[in-house]
Protein backbone atom coordinates (compact mmCIF):
# COMPACT_ATOMS: atom_id res chain seq x y z
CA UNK A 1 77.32 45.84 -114.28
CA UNK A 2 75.49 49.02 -114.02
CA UNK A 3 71.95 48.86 -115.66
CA UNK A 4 71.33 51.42 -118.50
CA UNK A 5 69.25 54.37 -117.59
CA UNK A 6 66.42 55.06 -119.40
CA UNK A 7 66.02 57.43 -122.29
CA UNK A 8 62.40 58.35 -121.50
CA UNK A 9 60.12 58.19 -118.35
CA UNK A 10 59.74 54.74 -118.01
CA UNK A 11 55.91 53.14 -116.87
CA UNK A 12 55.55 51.69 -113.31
CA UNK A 13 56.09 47.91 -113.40
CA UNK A 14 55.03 47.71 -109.70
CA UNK A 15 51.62 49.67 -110.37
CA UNK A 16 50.69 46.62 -112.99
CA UNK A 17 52.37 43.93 -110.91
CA UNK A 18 49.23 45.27 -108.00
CA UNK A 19 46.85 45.58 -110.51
CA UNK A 20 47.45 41.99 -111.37
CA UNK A 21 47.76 40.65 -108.02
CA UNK A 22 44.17 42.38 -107.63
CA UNK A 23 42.69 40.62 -110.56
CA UNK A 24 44.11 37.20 -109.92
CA UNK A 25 43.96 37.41 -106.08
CA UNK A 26 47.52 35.89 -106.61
CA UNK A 27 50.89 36.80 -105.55
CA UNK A 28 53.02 38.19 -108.78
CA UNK A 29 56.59 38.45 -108.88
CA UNK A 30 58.63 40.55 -110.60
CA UNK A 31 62.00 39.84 -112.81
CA UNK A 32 63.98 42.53 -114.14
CA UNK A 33 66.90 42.32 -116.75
CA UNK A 34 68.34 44.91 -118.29
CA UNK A 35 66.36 45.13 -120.98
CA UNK A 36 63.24 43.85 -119.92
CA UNK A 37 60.19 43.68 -116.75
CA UNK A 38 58.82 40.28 -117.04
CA UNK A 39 56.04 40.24 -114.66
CA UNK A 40 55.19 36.17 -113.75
CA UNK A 41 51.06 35.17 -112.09
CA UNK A 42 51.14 31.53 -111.35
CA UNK A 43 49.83 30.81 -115.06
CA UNK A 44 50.83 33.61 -116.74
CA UNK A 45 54.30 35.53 -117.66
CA UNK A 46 54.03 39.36 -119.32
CA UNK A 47 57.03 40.87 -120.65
CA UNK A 48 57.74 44.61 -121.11
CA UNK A 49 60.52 46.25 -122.67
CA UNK A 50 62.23 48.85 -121.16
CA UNK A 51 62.90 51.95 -122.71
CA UNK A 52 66.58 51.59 -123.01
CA UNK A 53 68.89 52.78 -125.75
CA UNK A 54 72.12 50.57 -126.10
CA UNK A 55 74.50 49.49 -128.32
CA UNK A 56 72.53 46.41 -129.33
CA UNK A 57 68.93 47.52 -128.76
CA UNK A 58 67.07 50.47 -128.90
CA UNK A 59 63.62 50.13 -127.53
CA UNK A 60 63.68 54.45 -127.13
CA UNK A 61 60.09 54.30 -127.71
CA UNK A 62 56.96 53.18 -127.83
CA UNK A 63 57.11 52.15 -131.71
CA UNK A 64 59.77 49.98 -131.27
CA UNK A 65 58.93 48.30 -128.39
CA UNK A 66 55.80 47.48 -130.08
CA UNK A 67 57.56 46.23 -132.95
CA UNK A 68 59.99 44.27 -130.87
CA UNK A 69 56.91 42.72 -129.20
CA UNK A 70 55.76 41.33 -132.48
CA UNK A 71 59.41 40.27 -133.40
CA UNK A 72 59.76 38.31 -130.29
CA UNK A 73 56.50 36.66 -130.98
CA UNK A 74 57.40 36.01 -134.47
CA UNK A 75 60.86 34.78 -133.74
CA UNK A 76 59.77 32.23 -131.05
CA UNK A 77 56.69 31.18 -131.98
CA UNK A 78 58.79 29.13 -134.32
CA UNK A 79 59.62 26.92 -131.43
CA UNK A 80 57.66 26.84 -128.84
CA UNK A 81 54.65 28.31 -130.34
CA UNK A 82 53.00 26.71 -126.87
CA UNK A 83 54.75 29.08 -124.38
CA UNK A 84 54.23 32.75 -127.04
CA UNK A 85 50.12 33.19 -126.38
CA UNK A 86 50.45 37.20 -127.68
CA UNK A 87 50.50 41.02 -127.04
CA UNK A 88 48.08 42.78 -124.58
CA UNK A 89 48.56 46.92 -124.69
CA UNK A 90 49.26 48.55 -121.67
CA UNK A 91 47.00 52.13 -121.02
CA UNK A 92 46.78 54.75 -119.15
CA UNK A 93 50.24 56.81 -118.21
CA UNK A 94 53.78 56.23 -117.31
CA UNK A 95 52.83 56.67 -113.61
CA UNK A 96 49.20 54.94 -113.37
CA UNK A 97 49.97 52.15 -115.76
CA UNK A 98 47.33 49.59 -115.98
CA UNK A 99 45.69 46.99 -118.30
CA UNK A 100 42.46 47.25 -120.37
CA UNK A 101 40.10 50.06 -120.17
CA UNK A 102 39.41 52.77 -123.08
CA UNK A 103 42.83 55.40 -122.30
CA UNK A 104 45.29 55.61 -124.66
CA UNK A 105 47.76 52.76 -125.36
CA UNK A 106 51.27 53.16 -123.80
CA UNK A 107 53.12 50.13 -124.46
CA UNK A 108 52.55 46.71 -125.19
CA UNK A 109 53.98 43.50 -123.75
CA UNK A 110 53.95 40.23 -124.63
CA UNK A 111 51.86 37.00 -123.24
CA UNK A 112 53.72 33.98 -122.35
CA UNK A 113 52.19 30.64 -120.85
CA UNK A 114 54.33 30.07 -117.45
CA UNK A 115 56.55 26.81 -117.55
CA UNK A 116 57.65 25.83 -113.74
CA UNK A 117 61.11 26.83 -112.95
CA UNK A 118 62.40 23.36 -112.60
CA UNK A 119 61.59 22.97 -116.61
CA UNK A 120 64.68 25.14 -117.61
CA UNK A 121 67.69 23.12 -118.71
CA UNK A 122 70.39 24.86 -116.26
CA UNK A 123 67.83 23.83 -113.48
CA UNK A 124 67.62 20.16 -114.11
CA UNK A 125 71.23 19.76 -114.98
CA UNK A 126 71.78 21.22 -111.13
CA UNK A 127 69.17 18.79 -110.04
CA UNK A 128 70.32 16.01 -111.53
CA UNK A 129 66.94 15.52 -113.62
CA UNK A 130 68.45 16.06 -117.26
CA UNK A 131 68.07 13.09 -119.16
CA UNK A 132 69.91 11.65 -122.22
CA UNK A 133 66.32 11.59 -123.58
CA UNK A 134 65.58 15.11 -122.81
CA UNK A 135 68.85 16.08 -124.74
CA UNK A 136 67.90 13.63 -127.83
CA UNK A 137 64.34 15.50 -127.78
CA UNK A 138 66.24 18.79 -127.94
CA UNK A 139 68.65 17.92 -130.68
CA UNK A 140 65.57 16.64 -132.92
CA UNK A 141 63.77 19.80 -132.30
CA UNK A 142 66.40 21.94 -133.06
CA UNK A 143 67.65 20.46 -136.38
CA UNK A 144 63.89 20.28 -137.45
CA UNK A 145 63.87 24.12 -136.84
CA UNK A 146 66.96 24.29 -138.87
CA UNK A 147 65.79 22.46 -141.81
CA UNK A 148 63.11 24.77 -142.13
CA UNK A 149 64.40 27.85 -140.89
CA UNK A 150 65.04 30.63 -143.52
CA UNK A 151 68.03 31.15 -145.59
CA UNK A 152 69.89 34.05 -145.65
CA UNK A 153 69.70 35.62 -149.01
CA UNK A 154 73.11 36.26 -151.18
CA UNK A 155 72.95 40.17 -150.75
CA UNK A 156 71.86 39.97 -147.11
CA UNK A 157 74.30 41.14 -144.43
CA UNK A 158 75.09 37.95 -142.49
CA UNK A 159 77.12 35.25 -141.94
CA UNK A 160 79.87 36.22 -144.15
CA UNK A 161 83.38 35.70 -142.71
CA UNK A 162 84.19 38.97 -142.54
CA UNK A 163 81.51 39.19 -139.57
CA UNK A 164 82.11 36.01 -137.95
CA UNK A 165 85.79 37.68 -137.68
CA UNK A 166 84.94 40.82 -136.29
CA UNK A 167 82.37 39.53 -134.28
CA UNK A 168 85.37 36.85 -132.49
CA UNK A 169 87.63 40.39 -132.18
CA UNK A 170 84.64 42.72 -130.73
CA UNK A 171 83.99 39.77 -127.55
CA UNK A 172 88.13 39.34 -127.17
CA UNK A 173 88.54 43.36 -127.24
CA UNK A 174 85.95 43.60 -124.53
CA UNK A 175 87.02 40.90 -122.47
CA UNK A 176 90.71 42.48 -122.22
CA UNK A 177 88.60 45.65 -121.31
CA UNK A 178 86.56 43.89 -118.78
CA UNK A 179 89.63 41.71 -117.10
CA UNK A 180 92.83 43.14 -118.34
CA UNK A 181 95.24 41.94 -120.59
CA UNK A 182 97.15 38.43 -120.06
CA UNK A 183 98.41 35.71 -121.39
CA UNK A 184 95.77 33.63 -121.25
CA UNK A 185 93.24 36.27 -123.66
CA UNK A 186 96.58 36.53 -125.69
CA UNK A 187 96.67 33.07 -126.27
CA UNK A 188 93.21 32.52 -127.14
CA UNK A 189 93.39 35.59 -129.39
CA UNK A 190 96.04 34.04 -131.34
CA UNK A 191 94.23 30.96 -132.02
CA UNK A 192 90.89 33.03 -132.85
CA UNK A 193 92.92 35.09 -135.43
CA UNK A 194 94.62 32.44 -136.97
CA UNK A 195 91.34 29.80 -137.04
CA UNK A 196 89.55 32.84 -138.30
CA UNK A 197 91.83 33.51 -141.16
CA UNK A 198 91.86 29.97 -142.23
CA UNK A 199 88.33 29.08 -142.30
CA UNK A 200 87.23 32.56 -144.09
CA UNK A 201 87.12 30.29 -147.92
CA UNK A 202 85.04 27.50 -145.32
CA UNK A 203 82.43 30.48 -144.05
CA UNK A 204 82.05 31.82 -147.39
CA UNK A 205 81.45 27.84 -149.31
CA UNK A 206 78.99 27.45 -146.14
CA UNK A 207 77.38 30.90 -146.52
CA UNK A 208 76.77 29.99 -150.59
CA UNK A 209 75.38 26.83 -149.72
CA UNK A 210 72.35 28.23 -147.24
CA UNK A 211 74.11 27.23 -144.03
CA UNK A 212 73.36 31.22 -142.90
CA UNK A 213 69.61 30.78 -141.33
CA UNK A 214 67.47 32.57 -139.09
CA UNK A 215 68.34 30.61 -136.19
CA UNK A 216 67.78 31.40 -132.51
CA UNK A 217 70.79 33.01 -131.31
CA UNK A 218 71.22 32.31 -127.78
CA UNK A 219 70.78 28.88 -126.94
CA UNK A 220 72.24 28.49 -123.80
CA UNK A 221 71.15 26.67 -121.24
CA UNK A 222 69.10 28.62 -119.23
CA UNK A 223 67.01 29.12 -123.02
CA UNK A 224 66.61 25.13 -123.28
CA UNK A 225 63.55 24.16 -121.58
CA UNK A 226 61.78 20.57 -121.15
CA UNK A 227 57.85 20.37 -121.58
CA UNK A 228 55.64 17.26 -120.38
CA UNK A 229 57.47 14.40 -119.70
CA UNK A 230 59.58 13.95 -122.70
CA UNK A 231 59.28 17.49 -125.15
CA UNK A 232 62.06 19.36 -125.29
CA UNK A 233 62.49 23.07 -127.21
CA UNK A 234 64.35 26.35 -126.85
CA UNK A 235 62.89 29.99 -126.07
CA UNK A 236 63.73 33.24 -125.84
CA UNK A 237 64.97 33.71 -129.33
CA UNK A 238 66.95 36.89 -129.73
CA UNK A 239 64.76 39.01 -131.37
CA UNK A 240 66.35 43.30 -131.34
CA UNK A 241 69.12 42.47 -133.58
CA UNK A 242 69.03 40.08 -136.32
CA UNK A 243 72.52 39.93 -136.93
CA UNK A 244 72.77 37.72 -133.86
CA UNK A 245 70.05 35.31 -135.12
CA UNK A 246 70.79 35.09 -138.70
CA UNK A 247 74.02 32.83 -138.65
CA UNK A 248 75.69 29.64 -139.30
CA UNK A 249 72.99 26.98 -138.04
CA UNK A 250 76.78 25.47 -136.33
CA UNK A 251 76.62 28.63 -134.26
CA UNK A 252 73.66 28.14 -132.53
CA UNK A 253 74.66 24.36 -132.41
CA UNK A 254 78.06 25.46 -130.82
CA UNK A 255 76.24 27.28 -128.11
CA UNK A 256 74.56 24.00 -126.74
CA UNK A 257 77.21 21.87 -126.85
CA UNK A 258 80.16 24.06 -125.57
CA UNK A 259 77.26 25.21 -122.79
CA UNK A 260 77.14 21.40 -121.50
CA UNK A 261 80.62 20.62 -121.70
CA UNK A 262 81.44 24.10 -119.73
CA UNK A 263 78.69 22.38 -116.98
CA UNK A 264 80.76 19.32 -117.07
CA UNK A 265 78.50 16.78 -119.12
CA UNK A 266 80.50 16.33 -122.34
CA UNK A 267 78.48 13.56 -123.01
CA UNK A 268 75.24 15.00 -123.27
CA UNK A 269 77.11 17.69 -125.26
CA UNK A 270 78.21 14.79 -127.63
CA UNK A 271 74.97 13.35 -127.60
CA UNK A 272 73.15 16.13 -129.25
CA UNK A 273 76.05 16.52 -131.90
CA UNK A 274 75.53 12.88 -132.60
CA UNK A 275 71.61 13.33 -132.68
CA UNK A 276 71.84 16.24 -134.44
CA UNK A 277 74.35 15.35 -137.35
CA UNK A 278 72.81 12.32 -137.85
CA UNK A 279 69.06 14.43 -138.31
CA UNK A 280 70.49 16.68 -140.77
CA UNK A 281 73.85 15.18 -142.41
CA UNK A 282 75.97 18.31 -141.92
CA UNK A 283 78.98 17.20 -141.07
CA UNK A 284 80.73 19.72 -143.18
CA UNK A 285 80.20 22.22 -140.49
CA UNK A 286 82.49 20.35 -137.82
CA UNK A 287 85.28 22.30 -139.34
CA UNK A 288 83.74 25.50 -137.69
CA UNK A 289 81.73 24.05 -135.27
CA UNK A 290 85.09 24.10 -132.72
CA UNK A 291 85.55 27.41 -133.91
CA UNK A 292 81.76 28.89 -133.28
CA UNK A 293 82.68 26.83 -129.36
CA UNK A 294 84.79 29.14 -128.78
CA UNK A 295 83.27 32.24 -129.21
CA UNK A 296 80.04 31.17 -127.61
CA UNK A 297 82.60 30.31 -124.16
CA UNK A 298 84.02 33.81 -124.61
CA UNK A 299 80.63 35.52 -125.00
CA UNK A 300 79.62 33.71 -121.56
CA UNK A 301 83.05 34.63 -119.88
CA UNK A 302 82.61 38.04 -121.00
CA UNK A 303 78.87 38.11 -119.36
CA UNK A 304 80.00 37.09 -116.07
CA UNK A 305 83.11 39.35 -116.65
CA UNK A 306 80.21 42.30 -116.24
CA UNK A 307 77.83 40.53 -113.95
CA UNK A 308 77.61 42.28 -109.99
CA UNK A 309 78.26 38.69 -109.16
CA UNK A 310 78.90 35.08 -109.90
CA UNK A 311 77.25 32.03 -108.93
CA UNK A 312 79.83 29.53 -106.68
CA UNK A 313 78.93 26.96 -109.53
CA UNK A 314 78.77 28.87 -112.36
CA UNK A 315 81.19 27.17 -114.86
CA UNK A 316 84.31 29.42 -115.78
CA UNK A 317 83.82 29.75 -119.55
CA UNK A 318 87.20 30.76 -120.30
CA UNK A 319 89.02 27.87 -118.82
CA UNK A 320 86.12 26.04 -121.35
CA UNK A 321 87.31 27.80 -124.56
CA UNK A 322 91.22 26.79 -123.38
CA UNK A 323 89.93 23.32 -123.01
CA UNK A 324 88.13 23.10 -126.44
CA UNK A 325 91.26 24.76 -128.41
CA UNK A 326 93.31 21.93 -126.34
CA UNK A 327 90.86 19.18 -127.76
CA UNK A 328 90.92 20.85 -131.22
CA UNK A 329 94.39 19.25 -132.03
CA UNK A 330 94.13 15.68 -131.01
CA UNK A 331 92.02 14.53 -133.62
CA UNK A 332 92.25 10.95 -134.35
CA UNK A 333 90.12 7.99 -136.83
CA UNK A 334 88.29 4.70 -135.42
CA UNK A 335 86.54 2.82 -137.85
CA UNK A 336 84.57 -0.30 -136.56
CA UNK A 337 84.33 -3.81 -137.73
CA UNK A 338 81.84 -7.17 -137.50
CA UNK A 339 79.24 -7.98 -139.17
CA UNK A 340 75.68 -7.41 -138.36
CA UNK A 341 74.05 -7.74 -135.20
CA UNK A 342 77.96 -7.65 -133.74
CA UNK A 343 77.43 -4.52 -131.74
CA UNK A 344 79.47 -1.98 -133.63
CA UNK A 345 76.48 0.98 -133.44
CA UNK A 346 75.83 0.41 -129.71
CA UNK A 347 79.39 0.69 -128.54
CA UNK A 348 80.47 3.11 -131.34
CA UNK A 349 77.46 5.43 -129.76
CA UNK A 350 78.73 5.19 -126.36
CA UNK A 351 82.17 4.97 -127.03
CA UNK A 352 81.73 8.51 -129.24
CA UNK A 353 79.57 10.37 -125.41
CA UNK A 354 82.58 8.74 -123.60
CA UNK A 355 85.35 9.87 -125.88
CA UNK A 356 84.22 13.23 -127.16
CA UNK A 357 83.95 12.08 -131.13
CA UNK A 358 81.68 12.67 -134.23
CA UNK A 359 80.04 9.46 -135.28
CA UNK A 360 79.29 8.93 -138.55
CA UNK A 361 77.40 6.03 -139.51
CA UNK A 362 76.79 3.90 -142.69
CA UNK A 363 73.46 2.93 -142.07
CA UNK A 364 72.39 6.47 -142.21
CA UNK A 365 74.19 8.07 -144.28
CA UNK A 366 73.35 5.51 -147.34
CA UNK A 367 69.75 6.48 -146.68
CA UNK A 368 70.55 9.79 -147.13
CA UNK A 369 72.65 9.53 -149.83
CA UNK A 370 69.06 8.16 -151.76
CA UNK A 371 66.60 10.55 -150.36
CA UNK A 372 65.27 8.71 -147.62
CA UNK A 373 64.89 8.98 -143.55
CA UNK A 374 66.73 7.04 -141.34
CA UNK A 375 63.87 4.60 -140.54
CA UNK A 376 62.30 4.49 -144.12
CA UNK A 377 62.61 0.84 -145.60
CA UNK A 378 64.24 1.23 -149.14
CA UNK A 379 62.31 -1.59 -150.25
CA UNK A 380 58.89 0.46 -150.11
CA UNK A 381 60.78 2.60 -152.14
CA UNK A 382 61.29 0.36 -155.10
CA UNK A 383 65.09 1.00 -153.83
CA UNK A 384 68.44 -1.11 -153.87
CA UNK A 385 70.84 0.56 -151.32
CA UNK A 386 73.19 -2.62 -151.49
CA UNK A 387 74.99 -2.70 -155.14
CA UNK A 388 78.28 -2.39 -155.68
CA UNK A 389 77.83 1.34 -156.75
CA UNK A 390 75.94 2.34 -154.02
CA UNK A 391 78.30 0.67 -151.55
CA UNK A 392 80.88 2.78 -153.69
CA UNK A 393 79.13 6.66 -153.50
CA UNK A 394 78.41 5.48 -149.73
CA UNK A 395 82.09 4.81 -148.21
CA UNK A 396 83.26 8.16 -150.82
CA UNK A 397 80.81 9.73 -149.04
CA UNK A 398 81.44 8.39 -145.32
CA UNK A 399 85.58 9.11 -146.25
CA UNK A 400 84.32 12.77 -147.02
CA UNK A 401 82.45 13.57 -143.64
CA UNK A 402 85.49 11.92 -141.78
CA UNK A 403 87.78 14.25 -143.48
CA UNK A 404 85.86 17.47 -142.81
CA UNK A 405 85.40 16.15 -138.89
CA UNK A 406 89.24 15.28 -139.04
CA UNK A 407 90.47 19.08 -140.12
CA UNK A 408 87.76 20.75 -137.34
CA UNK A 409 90.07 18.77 -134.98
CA UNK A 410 87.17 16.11 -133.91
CA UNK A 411 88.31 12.66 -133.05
CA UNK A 412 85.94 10.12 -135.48
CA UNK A 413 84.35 7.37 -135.34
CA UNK A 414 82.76 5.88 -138.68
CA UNK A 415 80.43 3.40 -137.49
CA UNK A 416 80.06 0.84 -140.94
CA UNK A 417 80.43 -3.41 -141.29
CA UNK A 418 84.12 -2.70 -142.84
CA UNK A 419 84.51 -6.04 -143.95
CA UNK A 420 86.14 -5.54 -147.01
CA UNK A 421 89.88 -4.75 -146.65
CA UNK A 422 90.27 -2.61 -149.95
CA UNK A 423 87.34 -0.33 -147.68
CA UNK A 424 89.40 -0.64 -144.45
CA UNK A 425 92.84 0.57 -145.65
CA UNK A 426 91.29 3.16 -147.68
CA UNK A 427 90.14 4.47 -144.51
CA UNK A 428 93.73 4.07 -142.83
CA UNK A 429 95.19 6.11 -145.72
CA UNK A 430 92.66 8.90 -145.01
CA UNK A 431 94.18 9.09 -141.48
CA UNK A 432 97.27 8.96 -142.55
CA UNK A 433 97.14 11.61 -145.49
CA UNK A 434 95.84 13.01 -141.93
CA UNK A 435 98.30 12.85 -140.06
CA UNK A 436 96.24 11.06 -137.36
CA UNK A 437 96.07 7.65 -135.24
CA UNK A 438 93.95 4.79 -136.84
CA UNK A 439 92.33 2.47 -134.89
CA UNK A 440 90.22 -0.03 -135.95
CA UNK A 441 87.39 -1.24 -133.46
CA UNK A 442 86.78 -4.48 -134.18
CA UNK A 443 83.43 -5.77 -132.85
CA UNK A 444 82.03 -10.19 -132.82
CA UNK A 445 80.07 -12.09 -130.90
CA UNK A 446 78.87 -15.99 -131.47
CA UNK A 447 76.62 -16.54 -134.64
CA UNK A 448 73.42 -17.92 -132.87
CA UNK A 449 73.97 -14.28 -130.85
CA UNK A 450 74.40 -12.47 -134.47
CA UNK A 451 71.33 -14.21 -135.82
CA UNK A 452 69.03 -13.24 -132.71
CA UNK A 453 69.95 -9.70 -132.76
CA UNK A 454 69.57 -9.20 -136.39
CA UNK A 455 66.13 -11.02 -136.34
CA UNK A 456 64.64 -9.14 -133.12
CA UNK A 457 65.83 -5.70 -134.84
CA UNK A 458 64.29 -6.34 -138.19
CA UNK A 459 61.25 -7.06 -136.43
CA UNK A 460 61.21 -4.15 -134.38
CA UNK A 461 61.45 -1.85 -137.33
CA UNK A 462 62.53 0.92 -134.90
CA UNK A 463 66.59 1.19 -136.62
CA UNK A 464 68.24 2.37 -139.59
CA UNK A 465 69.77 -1.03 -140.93
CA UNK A 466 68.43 -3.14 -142.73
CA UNK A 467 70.75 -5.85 -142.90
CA UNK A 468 68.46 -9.48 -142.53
CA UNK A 469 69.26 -12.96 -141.47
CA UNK A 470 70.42 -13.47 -145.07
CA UNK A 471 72.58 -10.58 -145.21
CA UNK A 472 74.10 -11.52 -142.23
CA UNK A 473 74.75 -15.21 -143.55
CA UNK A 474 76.35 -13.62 -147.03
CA UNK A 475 78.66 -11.59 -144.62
CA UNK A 476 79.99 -14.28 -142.04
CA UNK A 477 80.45 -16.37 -145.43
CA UNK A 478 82.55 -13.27 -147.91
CA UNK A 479 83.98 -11.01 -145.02
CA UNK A 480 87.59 -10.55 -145.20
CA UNK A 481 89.11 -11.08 -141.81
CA UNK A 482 91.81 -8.64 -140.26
CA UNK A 483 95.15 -9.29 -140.98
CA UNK A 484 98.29 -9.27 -139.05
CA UNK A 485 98.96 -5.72 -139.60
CA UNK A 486 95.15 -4.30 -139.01
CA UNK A 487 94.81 -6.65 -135.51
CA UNK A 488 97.95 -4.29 -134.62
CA UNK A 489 96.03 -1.26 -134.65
CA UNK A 490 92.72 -3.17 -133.56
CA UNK A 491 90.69 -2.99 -130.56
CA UNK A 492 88.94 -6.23 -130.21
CA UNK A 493 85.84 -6.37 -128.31
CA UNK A 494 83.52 -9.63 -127.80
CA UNK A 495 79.94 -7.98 -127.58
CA UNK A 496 78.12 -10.90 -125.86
CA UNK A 497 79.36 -10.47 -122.64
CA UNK A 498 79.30 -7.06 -121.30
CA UNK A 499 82.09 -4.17 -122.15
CA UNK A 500 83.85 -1.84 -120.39
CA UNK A 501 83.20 1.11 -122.24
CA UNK A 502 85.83 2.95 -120.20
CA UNK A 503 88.79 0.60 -120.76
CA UNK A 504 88.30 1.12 -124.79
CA UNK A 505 88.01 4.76 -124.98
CA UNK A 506 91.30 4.75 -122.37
CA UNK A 507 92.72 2.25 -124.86
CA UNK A 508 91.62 3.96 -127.91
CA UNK A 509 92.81 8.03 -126.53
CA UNK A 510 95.83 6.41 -125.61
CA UNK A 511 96.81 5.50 -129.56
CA UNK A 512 99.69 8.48 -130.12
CA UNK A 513 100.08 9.27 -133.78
C-alpha cells in the first residue's frame, strides 16, 4: 500500500526524535503509520499527526490536527484514562522542529504513558500469556464503558440500517477491487445483502432503543491491552471520523470476538460474549452480532488485502467470515437440568467456550429482571425473587433471549434448575417453533455432594444464586423427574466424578435437527 503524500510540508519527526534522545540521554524509536509519527522514550510515547488528506481523515492542517489531538484524548481517556497523560505543542518550523521554547506553535501531539510491548493482546496471544482472566477483565471493562457510553441522538447520523448496509457494500466493493472478483466475495456478498435486508426493521428497533453509542471503533486485537497483573482495557479509540465510533455497541463487540476466533481461540472469543452478555443483558443484539462478525473479518481481509506484506501467522480473515456465515445456520437449544449444587452452571460455562454457544442463565437474569446485580442478595433488598410470578416473568423472559440468540444463528444454552416439566417442554416447543435440535443436559450428583456445594457457595457469597440448603431440600422433594421421552433427548452427566467436557459438546453438536 502506497502511503499518502502529504498535502503540506510536513515537520521533521527525526529532528524531535534527536532532540529527545538529547534530553533523555535515551535511545527513541520511531513508528510511522500512515496517518501518524508516534515517537516512543522508554517511559514516554508522543504522537503526531501527519498532514495527510484522505478519504477518512483530513489532518490538512494545523487546526485539525490540533483538534484531532484533543479528540483522541477525549475519546480514549474514556478507557484508559492511565495511558492518555495530554498534548505538548511542537515550535519552531517544519524543518527545525523542536519542543518548548518561546517560537511559534506548529503542531501539537499527544502524551501517552508507554505500556511494554508484551502488554498488547495480539502479543500475548502469540506468547501464549493470554489468560481466560485477562479476557473476563476485558469483557467487564468494555460493557462498563458501554453502559455509560453516550447515546446516539434520534436525528444524529448513525447507526441507522441504511449505513450499516452501505458500510457492508463499501468494504465488499473494495475488496473485489483489491483481489478481484470470485466466487468466494460473491458468496459472501450474497449473504451480506440478504442478512442486511432482513435485519434493517432489527437495526432500526436497536437504533430507537439507544443501542447506537459512542463506542471505540476498532477493537481489535492489537487495541486490547493488559495492565498490572490482572487490568485489562482497550486504546486507540478511533477518533477522525465519528461515524466509525458511533455504532451498535454489538459492533465493537463483534470486532473482539470474530478477532479471537480468526486467531484460533474461539473460546476466549466465547468467553467474553458470555462475560459480556451476562454484564449487560443484551442478548437482543445476537441477532446482529453474527452479522457485525462479518464485516469486522472483511474490514481485516481488506487491510491485509493493501498491506506491502503479510505476517506468516497472520490469520486469513476471509476464510474467518466463511467460517462464521457456516456457523450462522446450525443453531441449536440445550437447556440444563438438576437441582442446586448439581453442577449445571459450571459445565453449562464450559460446555458454551467448548461449543461456541450463548449462555443464558436464570440466576442472572432474575436479578436483572428486579433491578439488581448479579451478586446483590435480594433479601437486603426487602425482595422475593422466588414466587410463582416471578418464576413466571423469569422463564418468559429466559424463552425471549433464547429466541433472539436462536434467529442470529447462535447455538444456546439456558443454564436454569428446569425441574418443572410444564417449564421444560415449553422450552422444547421454542426449539421446535425453531426449527432446531433440543437437548436437554441433565446434570446430578449424590445429596450429601448437593448439600456441601450449596452450603460452601452460600457462604462464599461470591455467586449469583441464592438457592440454600432448604431450597435445595424443597427441590429434591417437588422436582419432576424426566420422563421417557425427555431422557431421549437428554444428556446425562453425574457431576461428582469428573466430566469430559469434550465427549458432551461432541455428543451434544452431533444432535441433527
Amino acid at each position: 500500500m502506497t502511503l499518502p503524500a502529504a498535502v503540506n510540508s510536513p515537520l521533521d519527526p527525526q529532528a524531535l526524535s534527536a532532540q529527545l534522545e538529547r534530553r533523555t540521554g535515551q535511545p527513541v524509536a520511531l513508528v510511522e503509520t500512515h496517518i501518524s509519527w508516534v515517537l516512543l522514550t522508554q517511559r514516554l510515547a508522543f504522537k503526531l499527526k501527519k498532514p495527510v488528506r484522505l478519504p477518512f481523515v483530513d489532518f490538512s492542517d494545523a487546526a485539525r490536527r490540533e483538534q484531532a489531538c484533543r479528540e483522541e484524548l477525549r475519546v480514549n481517556r474514556r478507557l484508559a484514562p492511565a495511558l492518555y497523560l495530554g498534548m505538548v505543542p511542537v515550535r519552531g518550523t517544519p524543518a527545525a522542529p523542536r519542543w518548548g521554547g518561546s517560537a511559534a506553535v506548529l503542531d501539537h501531539a499527544v502524551v501517552m504513558r508507554r505500556f511494554a510491548d508484551d502488554a498488547l493482546m495480539s502479543v500475548r496471544l502469540r506468547q501464549g500469556t493470554l489468560g481466560m482472566r485477562h479476557i473476563e477483565r476485558l469483557a467487564q471493562r468494555i460493557a462498563d464503558f458501554h453502559q455509560a457510553a453516550a447515546v446516539a441522538a434520534p436525528d444524529a447520523p448513525f447507526g441507522n440500517p441504511a449505513q450499516v448496509h452501505r458500510d457492508l457494500l463499501n468494504v465488499l466493493d473494495q475488496l473485489d477491487a483489491a483481489l478481484g472478483p470470485g466466487a468466494r466475495l460473491a458468496a459472501l456478498r450474497g449473504w451480506v445483502e440478504l442478512r442486511a435486508r432482513t435485519l434493517a426493521p432489527v437495526l432500526q428497533q436497536r437504533r430507537e432503543a439507544g443501542a447506537v453509542r459512542e463506542g471505540h471503533g476498532d477493537l481489535h486485537l492489537a487495541n486490547l491491552i493488559v495492565l498490572g497483573e490482572d487490568e485489562a482495557t482497550a486504546f486507540d479509540a478511533i477518533e477522525f471520523e465519528p461515524a466509525l465510533r458511533w455504532i451498535d455497541v454489538m459492533s465493537d463487540i463483534a470486532f473482539a470476538t470474530m478477532d479471537l476466533q480468526a486467531h484460533g481461540r474461539p473460546d476466549l472469543a466465547f468467553r467474553f460474549l458470555d462475560v459480556y452478555l451476562q454484564q449487560r443483558g443484551d442478548y437482543a443484539g445476537t441477532r446482529v452480532l453474527r452479522l457485525f462478525q462479518v464485516y469486522r473479518a472483511l474490514v481485516r481481509a481488506l487491510v491485509q488485502a493493501l498491506s506491502p506484506a503479510r505476517a506468516a501467522d497472520a490469520p486469513d480473515y476471509l476464510a474467518c467470515a466463511e467460517a462464521l456465515v457456516a456457523a450462522g445456520s446450525a443453531p441449536r437449544l440445550l437447556i440444563t437440568y438438576g437441582p442446586s449444587g448439581s453442577g449445571k452452571s459450571t459445565l453449562a460455562q464450559a460446555l458454551a467456550l467448548r461449543a461456541g454457544a450463548v449462555r443464558i442463565r436464570s440466576d442472572v437474569e432474575r436479578k436483572r429482571l428486579h433491578g439488581l446485580q448479579a451478586l446483590q442478595r435480594s433479601a437486603a433488598q426487602g425482595l422475593d425473587l422466588y414466587t410463582p410470578e416471578a418464576g413466571r416473568r423469569t422463564f418468559e423472559h429466559l424463552a425471549a433471549c433464547a429466541r433472539e440468540a436462536l434467529l442470529g444463528g447462535f447455538a444456546v444454552i439456558v443454564d436454569a434448575a428446569f425441574l418443572s416439566r410444564a417449564q421444560r417442554r415449553d422450552f422444547e416447543e421454542l426449539a421446535w417453533r425453531a426449527g432446531v435440535p433440543f437437548t436437554i443436559l441433565a446434570c446430578g450428583a449424590e445429596p450429601e455432594t448437593l448439600r456441601a456445594r450449596v452450603a460452601a457457595r452460600d457462604a462464599a457469597g461470591t455467586d449469583p444464586s441464592e438457592a440454600s440448603v432448604e431450597v435445595l431440600r424443597k427441590q429434591l422433594e417437588t422436582g419432576e423427574p424426566l420422563d421417557a421421552a425427555e431422557r431421549a433427548c437428554a444428556i446425562e452427566v453425574a457431576t461428582d466424578v469428573p466430566v469430559d467436557i469434550e465427549a458432551v459438546a461432541a455428543r451434544w453438536l452431533g444432535v441433527s435437527g
